[in-house]
PDB file of N, CA and C in Angstrom:
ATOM      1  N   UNK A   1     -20.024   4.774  -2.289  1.00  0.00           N
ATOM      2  CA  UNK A   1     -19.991   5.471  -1.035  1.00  0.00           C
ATOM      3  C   UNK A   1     -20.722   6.792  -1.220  1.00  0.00           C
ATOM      4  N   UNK A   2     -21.683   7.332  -0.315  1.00  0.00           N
ATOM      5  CA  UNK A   2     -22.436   8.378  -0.210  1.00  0.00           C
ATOM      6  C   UNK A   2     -21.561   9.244   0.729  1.00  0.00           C
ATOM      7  N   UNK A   3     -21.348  10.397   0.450  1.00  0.00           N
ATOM      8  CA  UNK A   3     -20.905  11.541   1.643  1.00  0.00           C
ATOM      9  C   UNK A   3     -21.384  12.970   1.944  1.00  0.00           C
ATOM     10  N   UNK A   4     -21.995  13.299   3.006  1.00  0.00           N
ATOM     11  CA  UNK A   4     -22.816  14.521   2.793  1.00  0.00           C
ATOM     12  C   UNK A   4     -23.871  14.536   2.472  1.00  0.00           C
ATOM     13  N   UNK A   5     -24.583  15.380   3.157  1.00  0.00           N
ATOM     14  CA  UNK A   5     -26.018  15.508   2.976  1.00  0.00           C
ATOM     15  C   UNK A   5     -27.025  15.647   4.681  1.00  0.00           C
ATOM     16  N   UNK A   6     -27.882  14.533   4.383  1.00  0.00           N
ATOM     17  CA  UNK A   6     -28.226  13.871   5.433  1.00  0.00           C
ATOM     18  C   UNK A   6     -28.320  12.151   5.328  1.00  0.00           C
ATOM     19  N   UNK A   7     -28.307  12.188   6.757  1.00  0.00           N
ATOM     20  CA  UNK A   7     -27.992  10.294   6.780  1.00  0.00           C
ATOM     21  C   UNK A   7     -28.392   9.740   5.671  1.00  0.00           C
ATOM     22  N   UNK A   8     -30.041   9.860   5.572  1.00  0.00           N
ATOM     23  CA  UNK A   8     -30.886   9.361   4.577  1.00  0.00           C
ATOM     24  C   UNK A   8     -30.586   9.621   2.795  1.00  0.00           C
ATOM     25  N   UNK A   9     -30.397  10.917   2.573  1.00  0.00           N
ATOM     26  CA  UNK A   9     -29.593  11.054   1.461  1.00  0.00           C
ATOM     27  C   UNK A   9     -27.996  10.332   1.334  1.00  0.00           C
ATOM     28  N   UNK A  10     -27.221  10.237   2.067  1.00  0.00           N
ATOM     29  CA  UNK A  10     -25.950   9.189   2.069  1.00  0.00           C
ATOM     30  C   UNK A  10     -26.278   8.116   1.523  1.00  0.00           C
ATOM     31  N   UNK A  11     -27.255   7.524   1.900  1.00  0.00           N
ATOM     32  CA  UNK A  11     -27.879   5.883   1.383  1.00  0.00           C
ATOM     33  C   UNK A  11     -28.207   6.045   0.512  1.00  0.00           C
ATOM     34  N   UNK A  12     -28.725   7.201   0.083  1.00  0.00           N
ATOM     35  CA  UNK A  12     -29.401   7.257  -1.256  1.00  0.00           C
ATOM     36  C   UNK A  12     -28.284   7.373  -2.630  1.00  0.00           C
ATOM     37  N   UNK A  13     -27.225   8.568  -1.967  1.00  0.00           N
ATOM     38  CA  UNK A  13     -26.061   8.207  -2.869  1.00  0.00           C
ATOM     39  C   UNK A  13     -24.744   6.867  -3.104  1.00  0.00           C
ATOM     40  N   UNK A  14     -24.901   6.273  -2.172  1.00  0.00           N
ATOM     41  CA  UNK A  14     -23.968   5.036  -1.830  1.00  0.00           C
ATOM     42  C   UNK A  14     -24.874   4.004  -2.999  1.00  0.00           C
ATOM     43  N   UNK A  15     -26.062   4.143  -2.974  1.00  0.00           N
ATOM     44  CA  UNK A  15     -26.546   3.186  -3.782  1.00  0.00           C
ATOM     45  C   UNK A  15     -26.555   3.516  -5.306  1.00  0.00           C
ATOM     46  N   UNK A  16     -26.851   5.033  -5.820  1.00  0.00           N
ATOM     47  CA  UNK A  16     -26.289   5.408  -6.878  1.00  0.00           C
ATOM     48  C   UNK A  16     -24.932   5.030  -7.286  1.00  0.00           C
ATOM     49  N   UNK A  17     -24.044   5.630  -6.659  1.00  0.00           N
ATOM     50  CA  UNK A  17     -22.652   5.441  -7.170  1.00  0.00           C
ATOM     51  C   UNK A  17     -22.396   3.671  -7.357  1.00  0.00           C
ATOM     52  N   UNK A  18     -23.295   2.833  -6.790  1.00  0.00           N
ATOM     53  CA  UNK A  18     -22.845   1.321  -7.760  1.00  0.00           C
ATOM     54  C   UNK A  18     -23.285   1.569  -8.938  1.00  0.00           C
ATOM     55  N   UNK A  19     -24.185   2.735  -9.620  1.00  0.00           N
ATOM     56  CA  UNK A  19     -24.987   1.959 -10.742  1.00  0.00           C
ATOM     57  C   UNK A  19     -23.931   2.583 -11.766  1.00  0.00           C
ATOM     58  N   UNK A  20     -22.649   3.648 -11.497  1.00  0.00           N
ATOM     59  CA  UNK A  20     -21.557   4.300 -12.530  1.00  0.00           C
ATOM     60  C   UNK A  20     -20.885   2.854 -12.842  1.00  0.00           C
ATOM     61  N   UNK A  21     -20.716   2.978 -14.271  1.00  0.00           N
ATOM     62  CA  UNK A  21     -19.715   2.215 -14.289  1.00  0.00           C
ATOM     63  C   UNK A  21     -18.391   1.486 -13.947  1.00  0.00           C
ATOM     64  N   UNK A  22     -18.399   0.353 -13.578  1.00  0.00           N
ATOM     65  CA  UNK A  22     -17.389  -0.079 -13.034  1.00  0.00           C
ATOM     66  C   UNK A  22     -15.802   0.789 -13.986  1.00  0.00           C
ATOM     67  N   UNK A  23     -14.896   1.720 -12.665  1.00  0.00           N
ATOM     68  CA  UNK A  23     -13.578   1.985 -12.927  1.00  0.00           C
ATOM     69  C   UNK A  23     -14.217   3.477 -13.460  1.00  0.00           C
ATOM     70  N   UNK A  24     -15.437   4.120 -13.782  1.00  0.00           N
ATOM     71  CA  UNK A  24     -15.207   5.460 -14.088  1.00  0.00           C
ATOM     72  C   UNK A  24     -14.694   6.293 -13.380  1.00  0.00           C
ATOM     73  N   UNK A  25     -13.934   7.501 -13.118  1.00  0.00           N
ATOM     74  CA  UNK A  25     -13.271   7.874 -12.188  1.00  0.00           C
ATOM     75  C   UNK A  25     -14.621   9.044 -12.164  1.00  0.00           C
ATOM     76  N   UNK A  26     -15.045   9.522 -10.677  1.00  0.00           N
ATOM     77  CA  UNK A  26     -15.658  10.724 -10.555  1.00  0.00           C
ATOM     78  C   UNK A  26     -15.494  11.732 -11.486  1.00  0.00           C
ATOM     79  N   UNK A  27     -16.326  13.111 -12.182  1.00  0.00           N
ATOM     80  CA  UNK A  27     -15.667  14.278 -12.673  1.00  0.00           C
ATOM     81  C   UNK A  27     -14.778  15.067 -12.056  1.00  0.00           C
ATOM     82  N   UNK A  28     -15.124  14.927 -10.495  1.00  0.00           N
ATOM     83  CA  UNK A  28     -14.568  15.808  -9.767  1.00  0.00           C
ATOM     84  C   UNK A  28     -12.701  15.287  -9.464  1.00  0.00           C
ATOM     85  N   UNK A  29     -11.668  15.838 -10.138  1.00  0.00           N
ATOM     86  CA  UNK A  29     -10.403  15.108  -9.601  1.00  0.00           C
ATOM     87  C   UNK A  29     -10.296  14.714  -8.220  1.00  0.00           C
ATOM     88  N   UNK A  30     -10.368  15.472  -7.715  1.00  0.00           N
ATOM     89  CA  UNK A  30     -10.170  15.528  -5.893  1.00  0.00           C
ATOM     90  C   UNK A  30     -10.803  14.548  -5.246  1.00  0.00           C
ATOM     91  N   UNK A  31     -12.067  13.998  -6.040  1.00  0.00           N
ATOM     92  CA  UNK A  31     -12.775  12.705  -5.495  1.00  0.00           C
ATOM     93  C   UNK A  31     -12.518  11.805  -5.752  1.00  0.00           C
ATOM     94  N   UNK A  32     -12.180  11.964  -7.674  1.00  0.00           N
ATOM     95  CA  UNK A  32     -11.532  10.608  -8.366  1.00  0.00           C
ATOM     96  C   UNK A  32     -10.048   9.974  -7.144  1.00  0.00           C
ATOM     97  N   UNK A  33      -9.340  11.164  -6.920  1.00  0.00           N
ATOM     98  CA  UNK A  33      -8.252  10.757  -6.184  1.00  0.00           C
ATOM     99  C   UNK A  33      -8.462  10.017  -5.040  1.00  0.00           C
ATOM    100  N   UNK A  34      -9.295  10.366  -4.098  1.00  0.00           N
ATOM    101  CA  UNK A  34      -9.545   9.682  -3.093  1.00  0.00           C
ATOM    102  C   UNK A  34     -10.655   8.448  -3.313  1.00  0.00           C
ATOM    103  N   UNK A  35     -11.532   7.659  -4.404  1.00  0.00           N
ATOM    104  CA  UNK A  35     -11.692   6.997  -4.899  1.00  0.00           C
ATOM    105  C   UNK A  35     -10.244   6.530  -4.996  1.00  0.00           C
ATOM    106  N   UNK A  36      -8.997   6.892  -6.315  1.00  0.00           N
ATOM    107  CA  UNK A  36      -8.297   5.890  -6.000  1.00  0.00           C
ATOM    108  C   UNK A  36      -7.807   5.149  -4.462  1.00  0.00           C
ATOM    109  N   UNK A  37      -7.494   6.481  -3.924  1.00  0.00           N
ATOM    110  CA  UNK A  37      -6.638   6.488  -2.851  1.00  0.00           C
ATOM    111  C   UNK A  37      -7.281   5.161  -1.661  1.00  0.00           C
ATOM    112  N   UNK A  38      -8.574   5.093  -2.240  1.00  0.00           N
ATOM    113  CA  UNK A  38      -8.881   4.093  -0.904  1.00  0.00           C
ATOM    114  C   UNK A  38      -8.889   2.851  -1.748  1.00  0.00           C
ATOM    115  N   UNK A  39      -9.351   2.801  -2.812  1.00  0.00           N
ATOM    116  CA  UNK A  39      -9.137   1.164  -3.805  1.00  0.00           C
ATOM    117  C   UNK A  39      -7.785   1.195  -3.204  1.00  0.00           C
ATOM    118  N   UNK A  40      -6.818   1.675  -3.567  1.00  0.00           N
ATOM    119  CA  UNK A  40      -5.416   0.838  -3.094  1.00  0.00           C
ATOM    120  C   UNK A  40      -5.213   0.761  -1.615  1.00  0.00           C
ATOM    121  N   UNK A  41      -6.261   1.419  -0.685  1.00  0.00           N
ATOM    122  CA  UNK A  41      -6.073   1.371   1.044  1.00  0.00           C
ATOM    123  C   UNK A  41      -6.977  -0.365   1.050  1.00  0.00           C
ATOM    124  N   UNK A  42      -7.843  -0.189   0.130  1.00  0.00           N
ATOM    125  CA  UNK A  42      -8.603  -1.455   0.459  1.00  0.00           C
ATOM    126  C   UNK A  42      -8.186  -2.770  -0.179  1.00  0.00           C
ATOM    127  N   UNK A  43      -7.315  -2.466  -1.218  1.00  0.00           N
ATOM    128  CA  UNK A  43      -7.011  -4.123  -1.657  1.00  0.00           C
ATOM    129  C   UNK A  43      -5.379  -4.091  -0.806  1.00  0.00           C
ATOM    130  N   UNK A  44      -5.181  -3.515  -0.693  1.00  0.00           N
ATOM    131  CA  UNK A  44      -3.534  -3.563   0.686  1.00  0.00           C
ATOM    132  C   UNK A  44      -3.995  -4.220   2.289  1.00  0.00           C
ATOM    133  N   UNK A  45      -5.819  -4.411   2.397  1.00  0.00           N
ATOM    134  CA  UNK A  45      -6.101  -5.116   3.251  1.00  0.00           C
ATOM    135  C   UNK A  45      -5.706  -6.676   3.698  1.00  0.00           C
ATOM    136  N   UNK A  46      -5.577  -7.210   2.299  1.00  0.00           N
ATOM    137  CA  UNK A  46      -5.002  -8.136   2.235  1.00  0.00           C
ATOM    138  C   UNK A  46      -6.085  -9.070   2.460  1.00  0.00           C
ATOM    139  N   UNK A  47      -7.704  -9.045   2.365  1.00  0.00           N
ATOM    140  CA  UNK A  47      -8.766  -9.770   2.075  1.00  0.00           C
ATOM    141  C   UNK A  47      -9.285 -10.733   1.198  1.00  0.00           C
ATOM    142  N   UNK A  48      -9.141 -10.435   0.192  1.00  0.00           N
ATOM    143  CA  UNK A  48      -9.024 -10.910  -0.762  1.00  0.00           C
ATOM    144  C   UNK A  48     -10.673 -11.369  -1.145  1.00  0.00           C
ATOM    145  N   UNK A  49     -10.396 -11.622  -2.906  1.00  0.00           N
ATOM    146  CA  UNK A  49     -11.991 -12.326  -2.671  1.00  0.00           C
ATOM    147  C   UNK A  49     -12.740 -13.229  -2.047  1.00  0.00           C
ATOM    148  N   UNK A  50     -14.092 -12.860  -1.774  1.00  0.00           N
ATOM    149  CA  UNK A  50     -14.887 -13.614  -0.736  1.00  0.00           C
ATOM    150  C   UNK A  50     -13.971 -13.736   0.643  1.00  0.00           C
ATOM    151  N   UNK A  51     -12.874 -13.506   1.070  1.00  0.00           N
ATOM    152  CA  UNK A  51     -12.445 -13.173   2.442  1.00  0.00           C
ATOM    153  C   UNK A  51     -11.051 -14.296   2.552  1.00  0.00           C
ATOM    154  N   UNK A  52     -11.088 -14.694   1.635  1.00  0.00           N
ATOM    155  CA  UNK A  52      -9.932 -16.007   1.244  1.00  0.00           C
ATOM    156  C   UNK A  52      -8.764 -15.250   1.337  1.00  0.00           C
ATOM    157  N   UNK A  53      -8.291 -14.087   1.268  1.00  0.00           N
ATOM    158  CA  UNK A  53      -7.165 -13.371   1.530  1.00  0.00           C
ATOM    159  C   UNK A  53      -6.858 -13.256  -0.199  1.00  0.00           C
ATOM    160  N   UNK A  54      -5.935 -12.196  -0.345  1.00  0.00           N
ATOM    161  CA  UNK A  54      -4.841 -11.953  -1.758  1.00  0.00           C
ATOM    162  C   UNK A  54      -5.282 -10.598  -2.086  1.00  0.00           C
ATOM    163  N   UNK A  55      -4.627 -10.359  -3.449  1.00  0.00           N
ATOM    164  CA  UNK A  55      -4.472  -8.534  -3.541  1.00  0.00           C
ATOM    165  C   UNK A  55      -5.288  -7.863  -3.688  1.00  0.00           C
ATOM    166  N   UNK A  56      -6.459  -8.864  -4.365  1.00  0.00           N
ATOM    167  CA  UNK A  56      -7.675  -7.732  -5.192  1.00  0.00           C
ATOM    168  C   UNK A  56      -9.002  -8.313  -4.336  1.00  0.00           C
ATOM    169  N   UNK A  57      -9.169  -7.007  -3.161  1.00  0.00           N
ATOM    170  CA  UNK A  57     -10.319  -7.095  -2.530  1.00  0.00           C
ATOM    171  C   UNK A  57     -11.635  -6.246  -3.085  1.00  0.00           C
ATOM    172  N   UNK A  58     -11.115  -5.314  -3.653  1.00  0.00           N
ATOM    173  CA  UNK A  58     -12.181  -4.501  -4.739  1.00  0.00           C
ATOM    174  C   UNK A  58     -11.746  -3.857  -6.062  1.00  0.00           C
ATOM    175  N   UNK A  59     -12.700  -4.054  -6.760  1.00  0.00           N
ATOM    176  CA  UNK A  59     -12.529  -3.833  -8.612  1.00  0.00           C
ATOM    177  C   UNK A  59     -12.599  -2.459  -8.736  1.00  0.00           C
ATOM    178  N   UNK A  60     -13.310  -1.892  -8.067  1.00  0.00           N
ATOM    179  CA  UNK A  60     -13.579  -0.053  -8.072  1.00  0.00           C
ATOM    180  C   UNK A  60     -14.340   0.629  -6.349  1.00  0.00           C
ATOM    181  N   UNK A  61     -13.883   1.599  -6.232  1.00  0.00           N
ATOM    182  CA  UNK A  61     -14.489   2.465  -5.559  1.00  0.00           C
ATOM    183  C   UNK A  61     -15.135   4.191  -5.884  1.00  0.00           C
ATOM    184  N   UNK A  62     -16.342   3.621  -5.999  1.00  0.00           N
ATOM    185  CA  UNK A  62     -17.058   5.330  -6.303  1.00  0.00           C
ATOM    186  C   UNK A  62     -17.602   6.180  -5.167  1.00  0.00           C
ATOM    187  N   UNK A  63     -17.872   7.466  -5.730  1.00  0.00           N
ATOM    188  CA  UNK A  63     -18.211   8.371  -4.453  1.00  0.00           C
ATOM    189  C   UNK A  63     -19.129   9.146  -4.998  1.00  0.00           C
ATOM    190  N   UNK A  64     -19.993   9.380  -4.455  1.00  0.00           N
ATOM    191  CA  UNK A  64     -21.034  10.216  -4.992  1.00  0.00           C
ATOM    192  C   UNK A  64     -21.424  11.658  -3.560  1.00  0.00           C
ATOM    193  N   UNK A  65     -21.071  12.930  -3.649  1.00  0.00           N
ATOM    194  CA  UNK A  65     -21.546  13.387  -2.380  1.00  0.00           C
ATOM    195  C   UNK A  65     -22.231  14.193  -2.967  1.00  0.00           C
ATOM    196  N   UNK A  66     -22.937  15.140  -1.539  1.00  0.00           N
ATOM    197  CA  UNK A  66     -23.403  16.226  -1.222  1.00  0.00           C
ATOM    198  C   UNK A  66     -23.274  17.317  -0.726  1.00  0.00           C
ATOM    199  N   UNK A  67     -23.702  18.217  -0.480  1.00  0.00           N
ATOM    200  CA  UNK A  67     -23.239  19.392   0.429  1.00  0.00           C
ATOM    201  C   UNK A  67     -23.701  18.913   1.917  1.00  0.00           C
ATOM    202  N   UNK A  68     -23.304  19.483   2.643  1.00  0.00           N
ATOM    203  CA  UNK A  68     -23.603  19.624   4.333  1.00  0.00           C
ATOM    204  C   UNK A  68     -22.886  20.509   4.753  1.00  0.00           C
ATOM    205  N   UNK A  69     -23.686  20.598   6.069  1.00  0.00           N
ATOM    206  CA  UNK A  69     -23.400  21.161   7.161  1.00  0.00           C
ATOM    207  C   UNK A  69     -21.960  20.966   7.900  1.00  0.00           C
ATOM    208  N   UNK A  70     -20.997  21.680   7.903  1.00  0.00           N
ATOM    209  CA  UNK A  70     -19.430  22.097   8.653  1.00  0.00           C
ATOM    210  C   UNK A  70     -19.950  21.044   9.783  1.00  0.00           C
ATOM    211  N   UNK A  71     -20.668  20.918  11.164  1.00  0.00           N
ATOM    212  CA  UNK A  71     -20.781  20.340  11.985  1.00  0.00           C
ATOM    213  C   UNK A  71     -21.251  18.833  11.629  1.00  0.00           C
ATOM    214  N   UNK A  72     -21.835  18.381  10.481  1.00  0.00           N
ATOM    215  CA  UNK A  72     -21.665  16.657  10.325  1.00  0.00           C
ATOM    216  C   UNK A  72     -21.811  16.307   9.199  1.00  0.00           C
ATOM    217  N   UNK A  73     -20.416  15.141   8.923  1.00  0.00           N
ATOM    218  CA  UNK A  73     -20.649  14.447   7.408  1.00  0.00           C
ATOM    219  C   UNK A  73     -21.276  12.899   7.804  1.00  0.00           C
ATOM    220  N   UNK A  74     -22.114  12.764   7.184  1.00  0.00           N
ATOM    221  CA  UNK A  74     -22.891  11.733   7.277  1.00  0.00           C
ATOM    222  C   UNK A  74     -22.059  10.882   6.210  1.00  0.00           C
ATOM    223  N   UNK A  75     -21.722   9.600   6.305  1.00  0.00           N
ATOM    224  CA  UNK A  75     -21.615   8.775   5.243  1.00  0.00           C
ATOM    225  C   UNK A  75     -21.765   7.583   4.852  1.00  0.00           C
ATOM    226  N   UNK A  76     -22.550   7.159   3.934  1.00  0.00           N
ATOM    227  CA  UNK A  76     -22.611   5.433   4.150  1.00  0.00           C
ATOM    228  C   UNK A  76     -22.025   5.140   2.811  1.00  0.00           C
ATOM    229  N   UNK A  77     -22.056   3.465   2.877  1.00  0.00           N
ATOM    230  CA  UNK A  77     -20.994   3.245   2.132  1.00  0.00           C
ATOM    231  C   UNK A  77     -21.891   1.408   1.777  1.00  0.00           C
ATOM    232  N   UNK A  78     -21.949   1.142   0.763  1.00  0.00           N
ATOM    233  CA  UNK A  78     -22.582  -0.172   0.184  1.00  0.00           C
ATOM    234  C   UNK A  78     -22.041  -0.355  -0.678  1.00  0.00           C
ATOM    235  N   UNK A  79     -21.810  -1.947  -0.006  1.00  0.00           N
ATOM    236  CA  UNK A  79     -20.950  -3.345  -0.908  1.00  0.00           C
ATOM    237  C   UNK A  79     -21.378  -3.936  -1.800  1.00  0.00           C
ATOM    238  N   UNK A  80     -20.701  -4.761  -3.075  1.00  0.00           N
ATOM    239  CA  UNK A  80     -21.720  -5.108  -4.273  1.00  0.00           C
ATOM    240  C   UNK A  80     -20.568  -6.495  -4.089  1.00  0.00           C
ATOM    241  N   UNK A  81     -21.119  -7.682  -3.590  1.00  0.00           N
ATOM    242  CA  UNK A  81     -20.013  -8.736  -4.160  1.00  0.00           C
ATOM    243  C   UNK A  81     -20.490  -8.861  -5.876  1.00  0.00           C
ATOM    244  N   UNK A  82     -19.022  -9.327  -6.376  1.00  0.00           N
ATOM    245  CA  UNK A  82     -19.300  -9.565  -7.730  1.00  0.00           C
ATOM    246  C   UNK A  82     -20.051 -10.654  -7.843  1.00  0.00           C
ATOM    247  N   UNK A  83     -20.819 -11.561  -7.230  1.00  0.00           N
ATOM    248  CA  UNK A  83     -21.515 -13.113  -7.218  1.00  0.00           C
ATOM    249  C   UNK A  83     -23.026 -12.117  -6.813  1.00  0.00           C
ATOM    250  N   UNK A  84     -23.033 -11.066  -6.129  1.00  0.00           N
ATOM    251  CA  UNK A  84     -24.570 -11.069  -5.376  1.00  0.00           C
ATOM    252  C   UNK A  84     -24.971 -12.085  -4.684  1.00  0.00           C
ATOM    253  N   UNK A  85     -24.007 -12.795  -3.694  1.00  0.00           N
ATOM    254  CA  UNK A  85     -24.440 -13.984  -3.579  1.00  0.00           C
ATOM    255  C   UNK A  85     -24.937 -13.494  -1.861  1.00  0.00           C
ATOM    256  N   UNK A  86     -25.804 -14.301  -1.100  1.00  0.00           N
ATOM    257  CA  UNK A  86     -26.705 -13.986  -0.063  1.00  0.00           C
ATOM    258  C   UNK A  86     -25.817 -14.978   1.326  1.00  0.00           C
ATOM    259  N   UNK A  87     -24.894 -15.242   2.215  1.00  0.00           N
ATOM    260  CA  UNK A  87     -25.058 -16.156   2.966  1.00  0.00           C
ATOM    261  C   UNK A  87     -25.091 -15.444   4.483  1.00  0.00           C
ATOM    262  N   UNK A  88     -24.660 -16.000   5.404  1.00  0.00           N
ATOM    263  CA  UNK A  88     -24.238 -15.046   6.781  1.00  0.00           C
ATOM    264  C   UNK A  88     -23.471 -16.504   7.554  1.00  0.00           C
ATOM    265  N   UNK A  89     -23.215 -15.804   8.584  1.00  0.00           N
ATOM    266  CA  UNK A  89     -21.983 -16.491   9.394  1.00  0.00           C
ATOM    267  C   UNK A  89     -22.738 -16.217  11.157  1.00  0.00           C
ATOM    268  N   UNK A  90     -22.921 -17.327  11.430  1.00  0.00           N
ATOM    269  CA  UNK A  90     -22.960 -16.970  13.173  1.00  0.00           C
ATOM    270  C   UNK A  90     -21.214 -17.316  14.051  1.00  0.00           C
ATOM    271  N   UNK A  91     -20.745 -16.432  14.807  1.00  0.00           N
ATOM    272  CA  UNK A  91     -19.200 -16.588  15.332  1.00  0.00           C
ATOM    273  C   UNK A  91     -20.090 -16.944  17.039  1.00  0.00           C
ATOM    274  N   UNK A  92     -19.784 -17.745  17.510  1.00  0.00           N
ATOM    275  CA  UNK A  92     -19.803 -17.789  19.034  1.00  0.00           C
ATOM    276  C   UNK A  92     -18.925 -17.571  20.309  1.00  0.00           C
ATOM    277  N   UNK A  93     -18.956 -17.447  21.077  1.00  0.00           N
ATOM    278  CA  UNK A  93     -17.550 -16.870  21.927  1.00  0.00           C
ATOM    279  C   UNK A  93     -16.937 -18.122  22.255  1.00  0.00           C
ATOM    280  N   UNK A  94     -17.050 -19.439  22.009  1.00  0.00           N
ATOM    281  CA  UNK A  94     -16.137 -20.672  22.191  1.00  0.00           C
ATOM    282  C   UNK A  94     -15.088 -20.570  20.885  1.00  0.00           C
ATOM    283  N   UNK A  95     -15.737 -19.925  20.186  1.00  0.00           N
ATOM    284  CA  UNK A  95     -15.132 -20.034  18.450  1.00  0.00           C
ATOM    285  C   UNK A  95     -15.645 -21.108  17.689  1.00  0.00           C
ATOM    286  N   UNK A  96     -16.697 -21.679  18.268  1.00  0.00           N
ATOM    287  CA  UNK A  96     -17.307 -22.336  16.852  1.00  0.00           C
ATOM    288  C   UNK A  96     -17.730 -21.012  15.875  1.00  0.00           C
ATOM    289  N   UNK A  97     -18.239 -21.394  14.200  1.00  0.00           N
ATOM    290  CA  UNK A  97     -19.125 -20.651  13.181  1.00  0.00           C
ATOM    291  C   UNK A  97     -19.798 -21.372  12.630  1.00  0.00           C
ATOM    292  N   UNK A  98     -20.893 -21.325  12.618  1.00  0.00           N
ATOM    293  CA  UNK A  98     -21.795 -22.037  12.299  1.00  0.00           C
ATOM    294  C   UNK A  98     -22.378 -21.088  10.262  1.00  0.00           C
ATOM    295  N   UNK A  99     -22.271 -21.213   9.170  1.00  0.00           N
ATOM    296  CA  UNK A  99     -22.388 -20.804   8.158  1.00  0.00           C
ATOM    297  C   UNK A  99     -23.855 -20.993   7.507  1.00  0.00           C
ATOM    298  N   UNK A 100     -24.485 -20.179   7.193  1.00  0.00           N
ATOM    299  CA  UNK A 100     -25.981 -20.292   6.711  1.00  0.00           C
ATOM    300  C   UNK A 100     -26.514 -19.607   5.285  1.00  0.00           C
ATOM    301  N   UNK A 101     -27.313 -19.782   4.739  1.00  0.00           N
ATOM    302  CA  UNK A 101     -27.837 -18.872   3.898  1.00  0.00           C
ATOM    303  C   UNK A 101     -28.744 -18.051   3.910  1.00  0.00           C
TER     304      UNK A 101
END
């Protein structure tokens, strides 16, 4: 997750912070904490891998920010499945899904 900066820098840090090692905690405590604090908001989702539901929806959450501006935190945030695997899903309003790669 990127926070602060500008938009464009957010992306730029969201994509850094995958390359820390999986489970390092930030230097900063206050970030490490909220790193934990959302791993346990996000596997309490009850998602589970690949979307099958159960406890462990993510292995780690990192944060990488910036400074900004009091009036806007920009933040993005990029997913790493552990497979890298590529598919997509079309949902229709009858409720068919049609599944693709």
């Amino acid at each position: 997750m990127g926070i602060g900066g500008t938009a464009e820098l957010t992306v730029r840090l969201a994509k850094e912070a995958l390359f820390r090692p999986m489970g390092q905690p930030h230097p900063d405590p206050k970030v490490a904490a909220l790193e934990q604090e959302l791993l346990g908001a996000i596997n309490k989702s009850g998602i589970g891998p690949m979307g099958l539901g159960g406890d462990t929806t993510s292995l780690a959450v990192h944060i990488e920010l910036a400074d900004t501006h009091i009036t806007m935190n920009p933040v993005a945030v990029n997913s790493q499945c552990w497979r890298s695997e590529r598919s997509s899903a079309r949902l229709y309003a009858d409720g068919r899904t049609e599944f693709g790669y």
